[in-house]
Structures are given as C-alpha cells and as structure tokens.
Protein backbone atom coordinates (compact mmCIF):
# COMPACT_ATOMS: atom_id res chain seq x y z
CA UNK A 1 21.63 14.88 24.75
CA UNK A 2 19.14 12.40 23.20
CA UNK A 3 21.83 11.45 20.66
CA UNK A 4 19.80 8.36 19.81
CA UNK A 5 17.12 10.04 17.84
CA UNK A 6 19.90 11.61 15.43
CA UNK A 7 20.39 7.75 14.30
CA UNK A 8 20.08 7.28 10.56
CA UNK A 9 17.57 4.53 10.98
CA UNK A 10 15.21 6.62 13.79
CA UNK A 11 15.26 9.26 10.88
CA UNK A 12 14.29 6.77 8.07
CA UNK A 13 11.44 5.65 10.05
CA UNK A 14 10.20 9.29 10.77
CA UNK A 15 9.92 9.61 7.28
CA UNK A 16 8.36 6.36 6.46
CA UNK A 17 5.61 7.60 8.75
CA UNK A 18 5.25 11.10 7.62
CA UNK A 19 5.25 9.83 4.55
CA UNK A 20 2.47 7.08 5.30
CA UNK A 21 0.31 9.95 7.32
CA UNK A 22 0.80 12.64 4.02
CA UNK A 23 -0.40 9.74 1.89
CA UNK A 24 -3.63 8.95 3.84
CA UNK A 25 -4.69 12.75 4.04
CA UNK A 26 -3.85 12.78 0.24
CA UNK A 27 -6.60 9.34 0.67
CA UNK A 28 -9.31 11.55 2.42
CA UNK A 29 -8.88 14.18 0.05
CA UNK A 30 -9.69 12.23 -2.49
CA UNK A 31 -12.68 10.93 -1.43
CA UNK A 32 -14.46 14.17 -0.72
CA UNK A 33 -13.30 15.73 -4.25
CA UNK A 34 -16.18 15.09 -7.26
CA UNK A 35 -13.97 13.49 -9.89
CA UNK A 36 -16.72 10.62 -10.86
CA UNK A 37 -15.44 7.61 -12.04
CA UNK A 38 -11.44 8.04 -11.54
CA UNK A 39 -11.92 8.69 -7.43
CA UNK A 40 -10.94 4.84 -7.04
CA UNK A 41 -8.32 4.63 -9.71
CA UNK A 42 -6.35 7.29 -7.18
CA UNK A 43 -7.23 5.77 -4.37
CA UNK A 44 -5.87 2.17 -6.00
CA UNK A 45 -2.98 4.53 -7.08
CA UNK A 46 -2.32 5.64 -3.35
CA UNK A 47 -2.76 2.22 -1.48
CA UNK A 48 -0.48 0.81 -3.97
CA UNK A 49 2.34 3.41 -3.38
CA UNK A 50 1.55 3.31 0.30
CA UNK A 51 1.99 -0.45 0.00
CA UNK A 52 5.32 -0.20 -1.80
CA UNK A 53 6.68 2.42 1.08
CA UNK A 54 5.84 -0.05 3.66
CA UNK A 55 7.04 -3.28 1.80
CA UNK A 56 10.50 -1.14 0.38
CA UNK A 57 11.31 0.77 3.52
CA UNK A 58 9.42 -0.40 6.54
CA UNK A 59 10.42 -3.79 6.15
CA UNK A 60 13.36 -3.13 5.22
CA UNK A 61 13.61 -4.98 1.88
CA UNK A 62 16.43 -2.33 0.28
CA UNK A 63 18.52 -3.85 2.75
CA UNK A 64 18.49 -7.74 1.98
CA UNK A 65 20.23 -9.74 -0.39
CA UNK A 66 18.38 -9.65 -4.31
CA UNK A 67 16.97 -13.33 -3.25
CA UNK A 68 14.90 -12.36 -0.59
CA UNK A 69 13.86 -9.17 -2.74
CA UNK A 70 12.13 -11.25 -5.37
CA UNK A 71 10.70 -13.45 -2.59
CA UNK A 72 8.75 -10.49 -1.19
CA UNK A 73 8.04 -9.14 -4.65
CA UNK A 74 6.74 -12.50 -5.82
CA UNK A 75 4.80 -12.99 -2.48
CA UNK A 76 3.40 -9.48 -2.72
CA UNK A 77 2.22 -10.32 -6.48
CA UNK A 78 0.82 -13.27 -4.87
CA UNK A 79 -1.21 -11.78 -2.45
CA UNK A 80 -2.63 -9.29 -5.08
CA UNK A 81 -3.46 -11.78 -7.68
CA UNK A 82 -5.40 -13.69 -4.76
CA UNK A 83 -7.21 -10.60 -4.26
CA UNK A 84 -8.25 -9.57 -7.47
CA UNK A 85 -9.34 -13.33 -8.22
CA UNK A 86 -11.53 -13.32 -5.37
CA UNK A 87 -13.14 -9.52 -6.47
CA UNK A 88 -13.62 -11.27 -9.76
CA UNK A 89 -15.19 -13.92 -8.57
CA UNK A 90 -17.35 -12.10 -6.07
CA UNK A 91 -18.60 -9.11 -8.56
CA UNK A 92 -19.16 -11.53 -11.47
CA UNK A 93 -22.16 -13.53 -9.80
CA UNK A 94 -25.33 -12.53 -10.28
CA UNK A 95 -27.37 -11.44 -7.59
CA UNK A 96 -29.68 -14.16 -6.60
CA UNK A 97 -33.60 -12.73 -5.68
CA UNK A 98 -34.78 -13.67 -2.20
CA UNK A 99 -37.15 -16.39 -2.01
C-alpha cells in the first residue's frame, strides 16, 4: 500500500524540505533575538547553508559527473560575486540631498 512513498528519492526530498522549513524557523528566530551587530552574520550564515542544501541535494548535484559539479560551483560563485559587487557599489555612494 502506497509503496511509492518508501522510495529512497521521495525520502531524500522529505528531508531536503524539513530541513529547508527547520532552517527558516531557525531564520525567524534569529531575527527576534537581541544579539546587535552579529543578527545578519547568522542570517548570511543560514541563507548560505540553506543555499548549499538546495544547490547539493535539491538539484541533485551529488549525483552528476565532477564536471558539471564545478560548473554549478563556479556559476554559484558567480552569481555571489555579482551580488556582492552590486551591494558594494550600491552602499558605497553617497547619498545625494534632494534639490
């Protein structure tokens, strides 16, 4: 009876998500404790790790030949160096008054 959902890869995916759903509560826990200036170094800390789970597991890159692995590791490096370029540029103008 319902012998499908005993599949390996139905299991994997259950804890991808449980995973991904304990990870944002840690998220809103975060944000309501008072820990000053190192509340966005954890949150950094937990988007990265929930971006890894999703990248390594949900996506399946385990599976895949060590080519493709450094394709998505390179193109997720990419992405993040685009990123913190453009926060760089963004928080390192000054603010311009209003005429």
């Amino acid at each position: 009876m319902l012998s499908y959902l005993r599949q390996p890869h139905l299991r994997e995916a259950r804890l991808v998500y449980a995973s991904l759903i304990g990870l944002l509560a840690v998220n809103l826990m975060v944000v309501h404790l008072p820990i000053g200036v190192f509340r966005p170094i954890l949150l950094l800390a937990v988007a990265a790790i929930q971006a890894g789970i999703t990248l390594w597991l949900s996506m399946e890159v385990k599976r895949q030949p060590p080519l493709i692995r450094l394709y998505a590791f390179l193109g997720s490096f990419f992405v993040l160096a685009m990123i913190t370029l453009t926060l760089n540029d963004y928080l390192g103008r000054p603010i311009l008054a209003m005429p």
